[in-house]
C-alpha atoms as a PDB file:
ATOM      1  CA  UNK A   1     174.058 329.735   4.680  1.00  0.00           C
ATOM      2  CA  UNK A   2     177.047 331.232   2.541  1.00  0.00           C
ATOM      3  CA  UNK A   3     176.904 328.062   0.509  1.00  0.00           C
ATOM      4  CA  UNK A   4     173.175 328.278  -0.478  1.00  0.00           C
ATOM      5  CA  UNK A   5     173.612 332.027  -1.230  1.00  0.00           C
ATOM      6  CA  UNK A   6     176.315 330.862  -3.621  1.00  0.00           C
ATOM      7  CA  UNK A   7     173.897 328.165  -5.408  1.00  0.00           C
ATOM      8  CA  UNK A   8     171.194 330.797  -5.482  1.00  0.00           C
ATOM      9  CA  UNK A   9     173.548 333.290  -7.184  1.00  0.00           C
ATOM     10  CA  UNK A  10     174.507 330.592  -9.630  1.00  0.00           C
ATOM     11  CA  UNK A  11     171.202 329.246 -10.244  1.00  0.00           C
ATOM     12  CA  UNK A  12     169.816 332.593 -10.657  1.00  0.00           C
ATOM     13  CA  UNK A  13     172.484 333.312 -13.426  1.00  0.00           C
ATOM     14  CA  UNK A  14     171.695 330.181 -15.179  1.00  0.00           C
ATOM     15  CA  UNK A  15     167.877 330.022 -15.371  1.00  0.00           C
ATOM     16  CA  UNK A  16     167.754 333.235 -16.256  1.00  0.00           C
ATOM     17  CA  UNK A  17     170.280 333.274 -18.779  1.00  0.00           C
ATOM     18  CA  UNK A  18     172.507 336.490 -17.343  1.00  0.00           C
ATOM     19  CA  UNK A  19     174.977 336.545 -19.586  1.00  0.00           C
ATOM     20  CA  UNK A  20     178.594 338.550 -18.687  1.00  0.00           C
ATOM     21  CA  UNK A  21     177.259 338.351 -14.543  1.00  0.00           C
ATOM     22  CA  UNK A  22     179.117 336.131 -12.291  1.00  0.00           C
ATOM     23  CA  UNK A  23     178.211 334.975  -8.661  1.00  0.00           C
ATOM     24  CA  UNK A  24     180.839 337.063  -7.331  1.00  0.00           C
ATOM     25  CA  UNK A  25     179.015 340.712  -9.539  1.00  0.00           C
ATOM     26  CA  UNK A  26     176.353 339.351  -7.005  1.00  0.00           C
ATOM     27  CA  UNK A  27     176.312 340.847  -3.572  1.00  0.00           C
ATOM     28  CA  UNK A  28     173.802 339.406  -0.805  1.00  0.00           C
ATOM     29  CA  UNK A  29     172.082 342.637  -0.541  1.00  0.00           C
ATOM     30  CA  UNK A  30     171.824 343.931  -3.914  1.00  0.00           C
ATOM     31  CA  UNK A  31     167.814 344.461  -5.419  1.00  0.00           C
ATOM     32  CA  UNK A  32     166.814 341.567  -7.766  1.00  0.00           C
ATOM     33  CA  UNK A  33     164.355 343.455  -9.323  1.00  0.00           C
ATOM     34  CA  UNK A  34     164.446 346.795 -10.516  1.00  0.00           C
ATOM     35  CA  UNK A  35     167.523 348.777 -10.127  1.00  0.00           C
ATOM     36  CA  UNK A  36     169.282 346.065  -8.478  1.00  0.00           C
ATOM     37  CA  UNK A  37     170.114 343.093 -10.986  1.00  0.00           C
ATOM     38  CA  UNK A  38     167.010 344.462 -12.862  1.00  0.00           C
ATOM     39  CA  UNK A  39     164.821 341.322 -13.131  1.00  0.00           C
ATOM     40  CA  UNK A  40     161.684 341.506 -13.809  1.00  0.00           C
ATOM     41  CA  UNK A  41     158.098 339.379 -13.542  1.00  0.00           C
ATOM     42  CA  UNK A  42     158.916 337.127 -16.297  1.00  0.00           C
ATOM     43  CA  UNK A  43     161.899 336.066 -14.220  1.00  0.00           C
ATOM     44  CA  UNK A  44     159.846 336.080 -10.896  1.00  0.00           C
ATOM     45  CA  UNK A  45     158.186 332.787 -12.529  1.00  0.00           C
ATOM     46  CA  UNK A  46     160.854 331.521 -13.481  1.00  0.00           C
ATOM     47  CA  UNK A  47     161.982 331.782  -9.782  1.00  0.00           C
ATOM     48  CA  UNK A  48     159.039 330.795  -7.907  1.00  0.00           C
ATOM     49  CA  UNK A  49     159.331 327.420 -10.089  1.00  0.00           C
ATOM     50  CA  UNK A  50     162.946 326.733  -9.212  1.00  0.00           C
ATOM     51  CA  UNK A  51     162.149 326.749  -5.463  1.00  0.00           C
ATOM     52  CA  UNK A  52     159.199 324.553  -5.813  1.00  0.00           C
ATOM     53  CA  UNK A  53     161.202 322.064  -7.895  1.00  0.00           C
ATOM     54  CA  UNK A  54     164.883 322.649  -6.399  1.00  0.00           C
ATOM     55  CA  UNK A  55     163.661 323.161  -2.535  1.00  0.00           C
ATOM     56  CA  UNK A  56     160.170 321.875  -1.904  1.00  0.00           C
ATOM     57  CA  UNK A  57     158.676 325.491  -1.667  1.00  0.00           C
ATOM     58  CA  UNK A  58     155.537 326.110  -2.751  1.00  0.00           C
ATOM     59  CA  UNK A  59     154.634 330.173  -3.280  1.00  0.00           C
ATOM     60  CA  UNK A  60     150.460 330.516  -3.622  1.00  0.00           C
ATOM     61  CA  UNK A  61     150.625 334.477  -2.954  1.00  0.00           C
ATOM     62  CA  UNK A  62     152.053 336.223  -5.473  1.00  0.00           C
ATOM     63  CA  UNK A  63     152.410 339.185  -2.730  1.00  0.00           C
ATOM     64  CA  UNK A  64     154.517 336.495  -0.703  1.00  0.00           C
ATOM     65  CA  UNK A  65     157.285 336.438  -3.340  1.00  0.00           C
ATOM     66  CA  UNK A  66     157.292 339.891  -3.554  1.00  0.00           C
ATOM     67  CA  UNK A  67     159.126 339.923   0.049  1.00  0.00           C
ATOM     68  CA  UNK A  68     160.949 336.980  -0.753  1.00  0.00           C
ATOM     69  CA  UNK A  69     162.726 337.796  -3.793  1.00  0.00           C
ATOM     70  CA  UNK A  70     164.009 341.192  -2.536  1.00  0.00           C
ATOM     71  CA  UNK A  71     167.944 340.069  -2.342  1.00  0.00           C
ATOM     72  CA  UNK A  72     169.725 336.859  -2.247  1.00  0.00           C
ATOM     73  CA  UNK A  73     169.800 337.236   1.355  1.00  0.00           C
ATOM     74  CA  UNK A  74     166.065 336.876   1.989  1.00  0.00           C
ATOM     75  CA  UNK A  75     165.626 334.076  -0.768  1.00  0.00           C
ATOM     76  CA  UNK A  76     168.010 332.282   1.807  1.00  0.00           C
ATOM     77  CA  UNK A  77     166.686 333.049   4.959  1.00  0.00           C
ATOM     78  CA  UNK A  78     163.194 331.871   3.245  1.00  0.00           C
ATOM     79  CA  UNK A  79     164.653 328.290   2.024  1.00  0.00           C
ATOM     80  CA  UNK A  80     166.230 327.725   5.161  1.00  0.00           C
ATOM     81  CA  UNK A  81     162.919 328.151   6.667  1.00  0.00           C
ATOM     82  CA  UNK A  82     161.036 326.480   4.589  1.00  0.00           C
ATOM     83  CA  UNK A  83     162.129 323.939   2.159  1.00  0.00           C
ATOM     84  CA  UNK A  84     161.335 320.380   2.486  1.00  0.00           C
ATOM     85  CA  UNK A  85     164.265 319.322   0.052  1.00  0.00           C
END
């Protein structure tokens, strides 16, 4: 699991273009959204289509991401779950 937390750290940085933020300013637990890493719905998108096209994961309820997008940690737990790539 530590090596898909470090792709999702990367691949967060990337798509979303965080400039000066490396996997390692990243910590499992820390907020994506908000006062975390301050993301913000915009980027949620942008998110929900790189699990759908990177892991197979299709999101339909909005409220569903919500939960899933909390910390790198849970985006984890949920792909292990639940990719089918």
């Amino acid at each position: 699991m530590e090596a898909l937390k470090l792709e999702l750290k990367e691949k967060i940085i990337s798509l979303l273009n965080l400039e000066d933020v490396t996997p390692s300013d990243i910590n499992d637990d820390d907020a994506l959204f908000g006062e975390g890493l301050g993301l913000d719905s915009i980027d949620a998108l942008e998110l929900i289509v790189m699990l759908d096209k990177d892991y197979g994961i299709k999101l339909l309820d909005p409220k569903e991401g919500k939960s899933i997008f909390q910390s790198v940690n849970t985006m984890a737990s949920y792909i292990t779950e639940h990719r089918t790539k």
